[in-house]
Protein backbone atom coordinates (compact mmCIF):
# COMPACT_ATOMS: atom_id res chain seq x y z
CA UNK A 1 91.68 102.42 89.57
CA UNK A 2 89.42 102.75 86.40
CA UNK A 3 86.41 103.37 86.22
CA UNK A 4 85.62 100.46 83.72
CA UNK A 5 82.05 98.73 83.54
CA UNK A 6 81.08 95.50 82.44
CA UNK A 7 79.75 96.68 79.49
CA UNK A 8 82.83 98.23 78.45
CA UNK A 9 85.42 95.57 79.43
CA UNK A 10 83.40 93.17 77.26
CA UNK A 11 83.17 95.77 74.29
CA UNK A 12 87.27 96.27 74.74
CA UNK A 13 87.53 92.13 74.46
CA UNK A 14 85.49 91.37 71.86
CA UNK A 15 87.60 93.89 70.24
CA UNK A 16 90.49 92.49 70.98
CA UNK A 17 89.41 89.26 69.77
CA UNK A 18 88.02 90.32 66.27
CA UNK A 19 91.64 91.79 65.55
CA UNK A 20 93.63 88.71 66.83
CA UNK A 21 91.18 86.56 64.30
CA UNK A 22 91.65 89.19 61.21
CA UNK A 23 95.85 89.30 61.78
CA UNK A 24 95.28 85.39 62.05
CA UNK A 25 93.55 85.71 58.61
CA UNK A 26 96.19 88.39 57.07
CA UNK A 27 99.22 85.87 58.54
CA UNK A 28 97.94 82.44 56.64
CA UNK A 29 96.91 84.25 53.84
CA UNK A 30 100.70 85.54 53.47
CA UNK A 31 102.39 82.18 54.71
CA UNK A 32 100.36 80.73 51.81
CA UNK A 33 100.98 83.22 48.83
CA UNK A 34 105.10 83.06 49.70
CA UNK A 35 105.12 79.19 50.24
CA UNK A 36 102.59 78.40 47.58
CA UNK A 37 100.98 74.74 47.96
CA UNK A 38 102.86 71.76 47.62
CA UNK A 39 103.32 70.28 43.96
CA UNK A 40 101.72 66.77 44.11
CA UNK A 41 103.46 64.94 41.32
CA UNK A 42 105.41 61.33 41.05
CA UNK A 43 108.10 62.57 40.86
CA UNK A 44 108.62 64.64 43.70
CA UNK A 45 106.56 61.32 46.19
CA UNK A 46 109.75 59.27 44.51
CA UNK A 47 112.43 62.31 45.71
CA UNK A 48 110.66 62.32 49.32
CA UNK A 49 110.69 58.16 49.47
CA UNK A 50 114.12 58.05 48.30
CA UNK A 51 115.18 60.60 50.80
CA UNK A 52 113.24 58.64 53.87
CA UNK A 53 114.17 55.46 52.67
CA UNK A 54 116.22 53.35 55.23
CA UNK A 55 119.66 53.19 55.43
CA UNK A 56 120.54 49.51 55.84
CA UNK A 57 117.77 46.55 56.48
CA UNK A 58 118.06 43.83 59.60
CA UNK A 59 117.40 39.95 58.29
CA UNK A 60 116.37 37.74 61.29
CA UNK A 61 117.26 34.20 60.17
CA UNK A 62 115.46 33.29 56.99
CA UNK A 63 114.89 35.15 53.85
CA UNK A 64 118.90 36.21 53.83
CA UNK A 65 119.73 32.60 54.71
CA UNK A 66 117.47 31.15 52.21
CA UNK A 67 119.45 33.07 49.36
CA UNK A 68 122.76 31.98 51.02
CA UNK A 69 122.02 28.27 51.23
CA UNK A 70 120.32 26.57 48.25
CA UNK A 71 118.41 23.47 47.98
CA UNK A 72 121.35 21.89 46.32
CA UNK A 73 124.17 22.80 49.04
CA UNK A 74 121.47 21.99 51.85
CA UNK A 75 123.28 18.76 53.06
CA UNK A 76 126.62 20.27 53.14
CA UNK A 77 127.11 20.52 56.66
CA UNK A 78 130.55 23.41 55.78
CA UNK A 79 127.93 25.74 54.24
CA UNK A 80 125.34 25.33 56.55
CA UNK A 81 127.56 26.32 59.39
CA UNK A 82 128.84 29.41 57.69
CA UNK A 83 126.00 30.75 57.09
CA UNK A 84 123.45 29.66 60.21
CA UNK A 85 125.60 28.14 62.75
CA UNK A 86 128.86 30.49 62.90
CA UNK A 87 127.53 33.37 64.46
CA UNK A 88 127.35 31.18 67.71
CA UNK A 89 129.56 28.35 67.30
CA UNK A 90 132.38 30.38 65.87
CA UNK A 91 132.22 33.02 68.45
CA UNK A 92 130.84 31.19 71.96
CA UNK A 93 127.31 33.44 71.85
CA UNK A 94 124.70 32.17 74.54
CA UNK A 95 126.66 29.70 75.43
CA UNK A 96 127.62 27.75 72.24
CA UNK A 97 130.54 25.65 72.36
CA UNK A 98 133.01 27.00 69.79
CA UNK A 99 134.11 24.55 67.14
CA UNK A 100 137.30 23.15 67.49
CA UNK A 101 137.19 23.65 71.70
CA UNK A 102 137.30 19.93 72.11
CA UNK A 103 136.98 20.14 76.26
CA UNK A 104 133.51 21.85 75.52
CA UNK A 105 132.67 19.44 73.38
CA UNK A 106 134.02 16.01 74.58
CA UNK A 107 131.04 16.06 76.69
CA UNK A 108 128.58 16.88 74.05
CA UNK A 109 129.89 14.42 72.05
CA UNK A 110 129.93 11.99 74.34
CA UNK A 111 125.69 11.58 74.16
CA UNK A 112 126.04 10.57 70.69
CA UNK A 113 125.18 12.13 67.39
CA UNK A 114 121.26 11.63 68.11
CA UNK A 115 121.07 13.44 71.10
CA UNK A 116 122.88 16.30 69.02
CA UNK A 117 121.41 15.75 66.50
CA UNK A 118 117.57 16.27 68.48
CA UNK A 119 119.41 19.22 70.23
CA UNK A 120 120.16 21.07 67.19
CA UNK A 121 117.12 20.30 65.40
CA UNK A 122 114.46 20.94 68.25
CA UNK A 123 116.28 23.15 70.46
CA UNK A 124 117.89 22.67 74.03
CA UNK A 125 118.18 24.75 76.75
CA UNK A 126 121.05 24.06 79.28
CA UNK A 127 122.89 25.16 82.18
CA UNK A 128 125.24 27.73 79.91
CA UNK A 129 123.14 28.57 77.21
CA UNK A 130 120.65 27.67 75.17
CA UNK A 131 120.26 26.44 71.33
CA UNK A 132 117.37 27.96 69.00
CA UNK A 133 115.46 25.09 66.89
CA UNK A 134 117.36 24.80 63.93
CA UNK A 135 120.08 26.99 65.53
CA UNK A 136 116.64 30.24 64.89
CA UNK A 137 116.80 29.40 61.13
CA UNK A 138 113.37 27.22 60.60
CA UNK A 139 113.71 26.78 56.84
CA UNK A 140 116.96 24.39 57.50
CA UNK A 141 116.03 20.81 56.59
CA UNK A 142 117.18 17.96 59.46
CA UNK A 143 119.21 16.79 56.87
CA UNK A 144 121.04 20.08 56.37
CA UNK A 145 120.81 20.60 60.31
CA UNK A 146 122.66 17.23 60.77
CA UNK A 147 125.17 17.98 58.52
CA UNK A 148 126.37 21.04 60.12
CA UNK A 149 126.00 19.14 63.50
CA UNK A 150 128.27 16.55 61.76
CA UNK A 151 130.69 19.02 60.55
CA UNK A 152 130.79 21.04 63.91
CA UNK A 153 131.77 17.35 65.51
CA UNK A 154 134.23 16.49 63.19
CA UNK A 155 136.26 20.20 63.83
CA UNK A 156 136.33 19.85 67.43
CA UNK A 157 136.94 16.06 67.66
């Protein structure tokens, strides 16, 4: 063993530390004179947003549907479908009786247009599914609501 005392072990480490802290120094002042700093200029915040920027963009029922179904086309029940009421009714999500299977339906339409009608509009839940208010898209007028109801009816009649 050495014959090391306290005074000298703590001489050695402080040492030690001083050069750690001046190579520390000598390494960020290198980093920085290679890399330089960053320019900060419009352009280059446009490049980086541009390059971040999403790829695609989810719509959950509403500002998409509100461009695909104008005020004027509201109370045509064929357009309302297509665009709010197909992705269930078309393809038998949550439940939703696809149009045009008259055994699910004969049932449904057996209540009468007004139950469907307050089914569609305020939302149901049943034993095989369940159907949103306004089939999820809450912009839909009951007029425009009814008129896909009617138009679902008529196709599986």
């Amino acid at each position: 063993m050495s014959d090391m005392s306290d005074r000298d072990f703590t001489r050695s480490f402080t040492y030690m530390l001083v050069a750690m802290a001046a190579l520390t120094v000598v390494i960020y002042v290198i980093a920085n004179s290679i890399g330089g700093k960053p320019e900060k200029t419009a352009a280059v915040d446009k490049d980086v947003v541009a390059r971040i920027a999403p790829v695609g963009q989810v719509s959950i029922m509403g500002s998409v549907l509100n461009a695909v179904i104008p005020a004027a086309q509201a109370a045509d029940g064929k357009a309302t479908f297509n665009a709010s009421c197909a992705a269930c009714h078309a393809t038998g999500v949550a439940g939703a009786p696809k149009v045009g299977d008259k055994a699910n339906w004969k049932a449904r339409i057996a209540q009468g247009n007004k139950t469907l009608y307050s089914h569609a509009i305020k939302g149901y839940q049943g034993k095989k599914g369940f159907m949103p208010a306004k089939g999820g898209n809450a912009s839909l007028s009951d007029a425009a609501v009814k008129a896909a109801v009617d138009h679902m009816v008529a196709g599986s009649k």
